[in-house]
Protein backbone atom coordinates (compact mmCIF):
# COMPACT_ATOMS: atom_id res chain seq x y z
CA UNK A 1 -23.67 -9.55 -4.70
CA UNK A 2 -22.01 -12.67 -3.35
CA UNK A 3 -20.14 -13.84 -6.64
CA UNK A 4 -18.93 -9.43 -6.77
CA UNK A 5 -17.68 -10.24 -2.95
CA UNK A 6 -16.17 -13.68 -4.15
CA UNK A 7 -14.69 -11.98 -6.91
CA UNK A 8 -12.97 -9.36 -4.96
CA UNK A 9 -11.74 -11.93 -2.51
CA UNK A 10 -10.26 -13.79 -5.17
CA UNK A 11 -8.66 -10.53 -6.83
CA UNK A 12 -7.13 -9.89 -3.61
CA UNK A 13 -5.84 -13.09 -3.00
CA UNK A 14 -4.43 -13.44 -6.61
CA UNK A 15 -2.51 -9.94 -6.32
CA UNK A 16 -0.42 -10.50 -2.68
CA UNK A 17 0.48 -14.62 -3.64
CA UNK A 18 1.66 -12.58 -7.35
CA UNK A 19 3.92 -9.97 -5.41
CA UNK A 20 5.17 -12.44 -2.56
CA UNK A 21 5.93 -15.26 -5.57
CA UNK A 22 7.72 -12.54 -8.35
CA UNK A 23 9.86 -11.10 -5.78
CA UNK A 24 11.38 -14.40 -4.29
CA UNK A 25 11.11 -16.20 -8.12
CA UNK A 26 14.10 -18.77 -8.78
CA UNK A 27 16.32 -18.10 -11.74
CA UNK A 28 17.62 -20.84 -14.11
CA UNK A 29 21.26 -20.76 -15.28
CA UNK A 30 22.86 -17.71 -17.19
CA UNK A 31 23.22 -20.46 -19.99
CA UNK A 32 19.60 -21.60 -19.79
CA UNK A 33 16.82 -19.33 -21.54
CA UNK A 34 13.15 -19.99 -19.88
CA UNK A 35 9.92 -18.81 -22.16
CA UNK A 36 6.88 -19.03 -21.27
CA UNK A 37 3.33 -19.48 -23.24
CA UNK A 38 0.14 -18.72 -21.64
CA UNK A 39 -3.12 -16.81 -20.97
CA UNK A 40 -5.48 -14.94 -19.10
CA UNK A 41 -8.77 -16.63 -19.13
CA UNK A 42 -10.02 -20.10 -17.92
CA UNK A 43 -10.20 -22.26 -20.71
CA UNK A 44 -8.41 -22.91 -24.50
CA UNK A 45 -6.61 -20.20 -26.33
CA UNK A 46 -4.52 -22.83 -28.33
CA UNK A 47 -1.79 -22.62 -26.28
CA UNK A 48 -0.95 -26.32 -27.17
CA UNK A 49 0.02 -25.32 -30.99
CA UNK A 50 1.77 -22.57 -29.90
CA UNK A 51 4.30 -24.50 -27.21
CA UNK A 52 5.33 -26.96 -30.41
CA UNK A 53 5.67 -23.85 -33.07
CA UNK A 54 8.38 -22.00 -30.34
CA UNK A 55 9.62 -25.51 -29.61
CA UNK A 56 10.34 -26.51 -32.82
CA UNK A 57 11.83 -22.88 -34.10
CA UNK A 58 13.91 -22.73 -30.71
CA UNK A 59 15.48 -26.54 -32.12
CA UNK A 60 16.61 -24.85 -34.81
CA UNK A 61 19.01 -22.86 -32.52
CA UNK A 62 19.62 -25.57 -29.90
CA UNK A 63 18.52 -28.15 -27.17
CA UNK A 64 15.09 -27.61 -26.18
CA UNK A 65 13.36 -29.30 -23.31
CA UNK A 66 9.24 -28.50 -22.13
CA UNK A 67 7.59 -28.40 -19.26
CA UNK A 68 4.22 -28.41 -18.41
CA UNK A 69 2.45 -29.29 -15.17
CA UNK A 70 0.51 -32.40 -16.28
CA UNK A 71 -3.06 -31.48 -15.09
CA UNK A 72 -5.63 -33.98 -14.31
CA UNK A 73 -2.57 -36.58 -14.49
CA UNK A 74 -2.07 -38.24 -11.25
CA UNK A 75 2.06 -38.10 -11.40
CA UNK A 76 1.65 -33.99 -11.42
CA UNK A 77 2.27 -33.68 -7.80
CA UNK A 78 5.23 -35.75 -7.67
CA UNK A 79 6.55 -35.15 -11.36
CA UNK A 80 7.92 -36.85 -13.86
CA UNK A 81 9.66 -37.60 -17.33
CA UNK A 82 7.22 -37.95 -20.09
CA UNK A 83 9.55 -38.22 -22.22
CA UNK A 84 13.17 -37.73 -22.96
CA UNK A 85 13.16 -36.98 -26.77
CA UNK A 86 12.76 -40.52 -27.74
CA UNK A 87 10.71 -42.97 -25.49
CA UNK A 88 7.77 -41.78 -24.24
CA UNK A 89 6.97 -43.06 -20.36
CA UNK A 90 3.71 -42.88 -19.20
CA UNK A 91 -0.12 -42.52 -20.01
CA UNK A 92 -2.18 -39.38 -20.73
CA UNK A 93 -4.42 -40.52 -17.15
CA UNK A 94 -0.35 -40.00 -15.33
CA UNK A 95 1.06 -37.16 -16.49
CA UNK A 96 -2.26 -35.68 -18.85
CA UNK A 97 -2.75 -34.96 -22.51
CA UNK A 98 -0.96 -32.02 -23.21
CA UNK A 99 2.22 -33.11 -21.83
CA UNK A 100 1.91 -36.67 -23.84
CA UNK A 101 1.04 -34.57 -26.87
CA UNK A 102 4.16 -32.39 -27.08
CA UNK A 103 6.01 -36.27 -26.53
CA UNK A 104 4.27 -37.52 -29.67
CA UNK A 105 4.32 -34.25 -31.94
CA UNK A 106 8.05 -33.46 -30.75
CA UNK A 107 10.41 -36.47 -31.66
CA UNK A 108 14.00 -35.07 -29.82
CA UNK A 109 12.64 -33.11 -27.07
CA UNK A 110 12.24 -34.04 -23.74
CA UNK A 111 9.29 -33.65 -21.74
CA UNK A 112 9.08 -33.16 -17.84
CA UNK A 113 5.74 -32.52 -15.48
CA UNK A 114 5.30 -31.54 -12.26
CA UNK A 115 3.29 -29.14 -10.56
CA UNK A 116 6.24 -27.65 -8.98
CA UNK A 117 7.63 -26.01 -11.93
CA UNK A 118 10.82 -25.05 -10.47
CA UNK A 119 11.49 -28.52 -9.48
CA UNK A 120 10.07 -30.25 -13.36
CA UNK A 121 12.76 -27.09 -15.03
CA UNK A 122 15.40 -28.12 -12.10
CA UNK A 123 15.57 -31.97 -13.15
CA UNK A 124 14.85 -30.82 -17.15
CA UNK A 125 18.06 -29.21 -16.57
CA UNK A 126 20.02 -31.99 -14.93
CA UNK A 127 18.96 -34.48 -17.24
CA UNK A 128 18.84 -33.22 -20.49
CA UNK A 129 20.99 -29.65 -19.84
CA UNK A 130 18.71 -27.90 -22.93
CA UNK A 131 19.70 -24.80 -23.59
CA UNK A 132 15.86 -23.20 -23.98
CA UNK A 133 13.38 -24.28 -21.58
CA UNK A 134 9.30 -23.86 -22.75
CA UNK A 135 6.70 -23.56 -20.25
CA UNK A 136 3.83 -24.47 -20.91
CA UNK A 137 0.59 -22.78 -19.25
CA UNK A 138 2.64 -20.80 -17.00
CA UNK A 139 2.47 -17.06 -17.06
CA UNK A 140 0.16 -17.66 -13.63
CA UNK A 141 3.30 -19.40 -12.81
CA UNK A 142 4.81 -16.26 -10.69
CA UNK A 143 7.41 -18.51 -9.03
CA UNK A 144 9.73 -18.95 -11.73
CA UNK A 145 11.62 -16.14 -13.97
CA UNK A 146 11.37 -16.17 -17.42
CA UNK A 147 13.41 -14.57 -20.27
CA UNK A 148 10.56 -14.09 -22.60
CA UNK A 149 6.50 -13.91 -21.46
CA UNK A 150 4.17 -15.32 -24.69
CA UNK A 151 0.52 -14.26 -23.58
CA UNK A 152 -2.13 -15.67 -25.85
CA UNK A 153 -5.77 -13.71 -25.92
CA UNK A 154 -8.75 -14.86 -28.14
CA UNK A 155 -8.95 -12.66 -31.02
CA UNK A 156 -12.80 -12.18 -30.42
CA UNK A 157 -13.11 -12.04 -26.92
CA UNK A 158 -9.84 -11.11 -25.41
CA UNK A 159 -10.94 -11.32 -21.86
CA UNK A 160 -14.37 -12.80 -21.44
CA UNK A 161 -16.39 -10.49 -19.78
CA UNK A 162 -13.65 -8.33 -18.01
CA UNK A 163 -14.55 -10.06 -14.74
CA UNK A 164 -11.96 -12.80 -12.83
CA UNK A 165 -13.63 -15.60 -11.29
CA UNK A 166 -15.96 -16.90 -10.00
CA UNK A 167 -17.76 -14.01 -12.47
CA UNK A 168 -16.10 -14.12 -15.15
CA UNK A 169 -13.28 -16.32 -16.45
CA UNK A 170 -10.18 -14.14 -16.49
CA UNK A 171 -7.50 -15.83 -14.15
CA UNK A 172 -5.79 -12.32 -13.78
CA UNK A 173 -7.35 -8.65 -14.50
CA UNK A 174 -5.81 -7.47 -17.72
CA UNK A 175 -3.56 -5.41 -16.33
CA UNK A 176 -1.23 -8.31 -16.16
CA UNK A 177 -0.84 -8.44 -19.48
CA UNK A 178 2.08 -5.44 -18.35
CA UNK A 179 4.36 -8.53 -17.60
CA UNK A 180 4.17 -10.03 -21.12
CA UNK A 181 7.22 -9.66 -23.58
CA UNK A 182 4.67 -10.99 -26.86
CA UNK A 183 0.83 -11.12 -27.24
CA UNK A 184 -0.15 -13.44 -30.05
CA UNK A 185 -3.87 -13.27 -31.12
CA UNK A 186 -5.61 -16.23 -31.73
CA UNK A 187 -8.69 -17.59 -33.97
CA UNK A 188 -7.88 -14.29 -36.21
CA UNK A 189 -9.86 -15.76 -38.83
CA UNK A 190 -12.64 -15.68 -37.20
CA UNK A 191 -12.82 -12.64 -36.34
CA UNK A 192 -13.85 -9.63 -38.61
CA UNK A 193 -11.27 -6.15 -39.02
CA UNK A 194 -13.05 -4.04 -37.14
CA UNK A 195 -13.37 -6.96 -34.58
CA UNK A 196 -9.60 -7.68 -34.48
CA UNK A 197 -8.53 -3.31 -34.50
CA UNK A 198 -10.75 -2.86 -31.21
CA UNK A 199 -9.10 -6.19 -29.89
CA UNK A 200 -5.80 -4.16 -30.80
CA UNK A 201 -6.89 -1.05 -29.32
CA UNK A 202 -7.98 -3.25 -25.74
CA UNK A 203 -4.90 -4.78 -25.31
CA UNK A 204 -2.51 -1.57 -26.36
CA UNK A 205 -4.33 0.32 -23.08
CA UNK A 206 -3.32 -2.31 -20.90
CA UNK A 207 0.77 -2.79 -22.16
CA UNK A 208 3.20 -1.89 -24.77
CA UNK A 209 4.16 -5.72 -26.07
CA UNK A 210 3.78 -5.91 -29.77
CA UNK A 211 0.80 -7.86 -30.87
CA UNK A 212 0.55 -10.42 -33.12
CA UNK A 213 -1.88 -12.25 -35.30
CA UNK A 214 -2.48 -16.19 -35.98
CA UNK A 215 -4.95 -19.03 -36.64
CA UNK A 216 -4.68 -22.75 -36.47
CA UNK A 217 -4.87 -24.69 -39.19
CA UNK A 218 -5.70 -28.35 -39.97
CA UNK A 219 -2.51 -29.52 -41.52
CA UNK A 220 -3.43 -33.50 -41.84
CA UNK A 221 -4.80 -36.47 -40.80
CA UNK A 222 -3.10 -39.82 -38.90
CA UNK A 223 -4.84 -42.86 -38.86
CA UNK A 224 -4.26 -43.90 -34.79
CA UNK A 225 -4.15 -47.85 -35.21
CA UNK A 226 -0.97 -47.69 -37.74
CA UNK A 227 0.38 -43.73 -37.39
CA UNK A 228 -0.07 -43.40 -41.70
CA UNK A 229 -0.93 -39.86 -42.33
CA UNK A 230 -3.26 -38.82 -45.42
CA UNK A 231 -4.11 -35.49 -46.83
CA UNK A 232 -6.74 -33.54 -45.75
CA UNK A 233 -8.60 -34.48 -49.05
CA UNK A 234 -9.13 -38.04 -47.40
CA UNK A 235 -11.81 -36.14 -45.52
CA UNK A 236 -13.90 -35.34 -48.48
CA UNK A 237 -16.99 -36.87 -49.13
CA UNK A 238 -16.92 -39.16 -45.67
CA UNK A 239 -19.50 -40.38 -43.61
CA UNK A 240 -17.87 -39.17 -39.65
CA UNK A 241 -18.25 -39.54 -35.98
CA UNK A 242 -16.89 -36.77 -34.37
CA UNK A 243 -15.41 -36.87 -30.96
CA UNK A 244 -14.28 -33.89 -29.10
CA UNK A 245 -13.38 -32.81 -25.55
CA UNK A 246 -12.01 -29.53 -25.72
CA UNK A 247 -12.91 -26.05 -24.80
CA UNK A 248 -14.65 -25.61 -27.99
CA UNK A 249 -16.09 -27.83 -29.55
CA UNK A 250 -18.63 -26.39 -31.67
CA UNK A 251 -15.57 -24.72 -33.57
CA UNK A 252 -14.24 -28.44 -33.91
CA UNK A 253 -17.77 -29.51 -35.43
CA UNK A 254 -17.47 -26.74 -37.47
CA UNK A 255 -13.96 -27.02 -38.44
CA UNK A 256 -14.57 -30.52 -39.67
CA UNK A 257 -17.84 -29.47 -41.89
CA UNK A 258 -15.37 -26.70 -43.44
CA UNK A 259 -13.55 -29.48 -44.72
CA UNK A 260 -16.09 -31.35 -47.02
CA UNK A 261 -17.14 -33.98 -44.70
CA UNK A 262 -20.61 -35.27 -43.37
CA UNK A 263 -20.88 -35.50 -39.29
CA UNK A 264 -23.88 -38.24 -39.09
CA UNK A 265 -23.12 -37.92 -35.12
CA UNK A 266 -20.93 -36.03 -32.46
CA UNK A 267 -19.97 -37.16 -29.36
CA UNK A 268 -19.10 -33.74 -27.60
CA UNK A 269 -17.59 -34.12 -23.76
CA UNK A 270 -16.25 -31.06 -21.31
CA UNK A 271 -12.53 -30.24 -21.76
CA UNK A 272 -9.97 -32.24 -20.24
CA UNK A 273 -13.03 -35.25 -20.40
CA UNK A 274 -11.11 -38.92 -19.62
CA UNK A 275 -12.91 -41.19 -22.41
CA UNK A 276 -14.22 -44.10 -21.67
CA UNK A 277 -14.42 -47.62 -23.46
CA UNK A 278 -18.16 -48.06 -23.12
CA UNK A 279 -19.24 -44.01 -24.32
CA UNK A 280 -17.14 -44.54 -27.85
CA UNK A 281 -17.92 -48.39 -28.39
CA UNK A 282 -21.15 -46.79 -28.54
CA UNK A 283 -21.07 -44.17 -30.18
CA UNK A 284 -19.02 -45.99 -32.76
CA UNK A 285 -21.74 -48.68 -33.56
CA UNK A 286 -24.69 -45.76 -33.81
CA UNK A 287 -22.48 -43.75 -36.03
CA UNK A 288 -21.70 -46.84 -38.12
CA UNK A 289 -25.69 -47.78 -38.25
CA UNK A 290 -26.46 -44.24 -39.67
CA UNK A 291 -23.39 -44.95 -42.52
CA UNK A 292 -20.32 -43.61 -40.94
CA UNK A 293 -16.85 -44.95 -42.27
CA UNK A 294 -14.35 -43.12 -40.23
CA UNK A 295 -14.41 -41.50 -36.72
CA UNK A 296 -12.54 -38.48 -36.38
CA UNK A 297 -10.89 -36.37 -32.74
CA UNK A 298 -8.42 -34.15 -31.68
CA UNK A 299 -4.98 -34.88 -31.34
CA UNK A 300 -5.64 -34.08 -27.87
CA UNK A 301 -8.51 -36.49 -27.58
CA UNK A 302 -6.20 -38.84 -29.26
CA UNK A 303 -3.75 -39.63 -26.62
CA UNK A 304 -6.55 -40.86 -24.43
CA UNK A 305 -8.51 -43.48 -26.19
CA UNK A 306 -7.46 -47.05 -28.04
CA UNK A 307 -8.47 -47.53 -31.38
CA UNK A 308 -10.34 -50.58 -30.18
CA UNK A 309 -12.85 -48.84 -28.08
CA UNK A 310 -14.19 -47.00 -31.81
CA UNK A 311 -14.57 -50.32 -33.66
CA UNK A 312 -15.69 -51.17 -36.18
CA UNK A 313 -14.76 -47.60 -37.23
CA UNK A 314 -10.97 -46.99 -37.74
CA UNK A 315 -9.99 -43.93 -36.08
CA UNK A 316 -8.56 -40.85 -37.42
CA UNK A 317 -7.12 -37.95 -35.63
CA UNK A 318 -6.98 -33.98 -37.20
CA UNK A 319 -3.09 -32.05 -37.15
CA UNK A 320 -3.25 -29.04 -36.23
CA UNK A 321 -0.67 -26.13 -36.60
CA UNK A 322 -0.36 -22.55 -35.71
CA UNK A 323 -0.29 -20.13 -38.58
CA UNK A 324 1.56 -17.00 -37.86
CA UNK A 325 0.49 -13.54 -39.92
CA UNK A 326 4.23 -12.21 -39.37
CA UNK A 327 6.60 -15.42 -38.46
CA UNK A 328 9.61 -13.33 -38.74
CA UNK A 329 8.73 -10.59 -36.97
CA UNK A 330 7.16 -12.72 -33.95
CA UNK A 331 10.79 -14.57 -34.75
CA UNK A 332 12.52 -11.59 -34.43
CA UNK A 333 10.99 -10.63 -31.33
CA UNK A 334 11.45 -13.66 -29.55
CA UNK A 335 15.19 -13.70 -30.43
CA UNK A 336 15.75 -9.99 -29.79
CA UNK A 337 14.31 -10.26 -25.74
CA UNK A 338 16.07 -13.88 -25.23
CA UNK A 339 19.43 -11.60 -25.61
CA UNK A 340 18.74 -8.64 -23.50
């Protein structure tokens, strides 16, 4: 009864700080187009992927700068330059890992933080003048107007349980989904036909936007000490220590047995998780005892740990990509609203 109260509350709350935001939102430049990627639920949609696929497609056609807010990083109140396309700044513990993993996986684009959005796209502007702006996490974002609205729902469970917090984990009822220009479907593979045509039929009674389908695929592997990248075939047959902090990471542990390698221990942490030095030195000597010769993370994980602290295992690190069903007619889509 309390949570159902709590949840109304919060509903409420939500809905007047959307109207009072959308109606007083700040507009970039005529010459500046803003896009935005984002969700509806608490937690990882692989929104990360899907910021460097439109980033690197929107390069094609121009300057391109990001901007994310730098979570758990303690220069997001103030802000600041990540990076400006070719020096990267600060640490993933200042501006967080997302933000210095668009730096490292997008040589030429600038990236800016800042809670404050309006302020991070405001300075993006005056010091790099891009032409397309990506936001990153931001379709909560209510204060700023966007040319194009990317919403990104889990395939399988498009919105949790229906319920917003603290019930359920939907940041906005799905009625929102009415602002969105695009709705890309994630973890398709996973997902059976049946599975993904109700998920179809869900989000067409909530808005018109067209819907599209992906997955993310492991594209490589870079060893962290020296940057060399190897095929995925460098996986097969290895001893590993895993080491994940993400919202899923069963999907990771499963992910990495789908590619013909032995786990012989996991070190699994809460999303967002700030490693430290003593947990993987560890790990790393267990994992070693019981015959591991490589330890393996996220790219995201990657940005927050030295290779020392997994010694005497070198450390490896999984590329990941988004895979798009229809590119050109997601492309297509994304150009055709950009010029309305």
């Amino acid at each position: 009864m309390l949570l159902r109260l709590l949840e109304s509350i919060y509903a409420g709350t939500v809905s007047r700080r959307r109207k009072r935001c959308l109606a007083d939102a700040w507009h970039a430049p005529d010459d500046v187009k803003v896009l935005s990627v984002g969700n509806l639920t608490m937690g990882g949609t692989g929104k990360t992927p899907a910021v460097q696929w439109l980033a690197r497609r929107l390069a094609e056609q121009g300057s391109v700068a990001i901007i994310a807010r730098g979570y758990g990083g303690s220069l997001s109140e103030k802000g600041a330059v990540v990076s400006d396309g070719k020096s990267t700044f600060h640490s993933s513990a200042e501006v967080g890992d997302e933000a210095l993993l668009h730096s490292r996986a997008l040589p030429g684009v600038p990236v800016v933080i800042g809670k404050d959005r309006v302020a991070a796209v405001q300075q993006a502007i005056e010091e790099f003048a891009p032409q397309f702006i990506v936001l990153d996490d931001a379709f909560q974002y209510w204060s700023l107007a966007r040319d194009f609205n990317l919403v990104l729902l889990d395939a399988s469970r498009p919105f949790d349980n229906e319920h917003t917090l603290p019930l359920g984990k939907l940041r906005e009822l799905p009625q929102a989904l009415q602002r969105a220009d695009a709705i890309l479907l994630t973890r398709c593979a996973k997902a059976t036909a049946p599975l993904l045509e109700r998920t179809r039929k869900q989000v067409a009674s909530y808005c018109d936007a067209p819907v599209f389908l992906s997955d993310h695929q492991p594209m490589g592997l870079r060893r962290e000490d020296d940057g060399t990248t190897f095929a995925l075939d460098h996986l097969k047959g290895q001893k590993v220590l895993s080491v994940s902090a993400i919202a899923d990471n069963a999907s990771w542990n499963k992910s990495l047995n789908g590619l013909d390698c032995q786990i012989v221990k996991s070190i699994s942490r809460r999303d967002h998780h700030h490693w430290k030095e003593v947990e993987l030195r560890n790990a790393a000597h267990r994992a070693k005892a019981a015959g591991a010769t490589m330890a393996i993370t996220t790219e995201k994980d990657a940005v927050k740990m030295k290779v020392e602290w997994l010694q005497p295992l070198p450390l490896f690190s999984l590329r990941i990509e988004l895979s798009l069903e229809n590119e050109h007619g997601f492309w297509q889509t994304v150009l055709k609203q950009m010029t309305m």
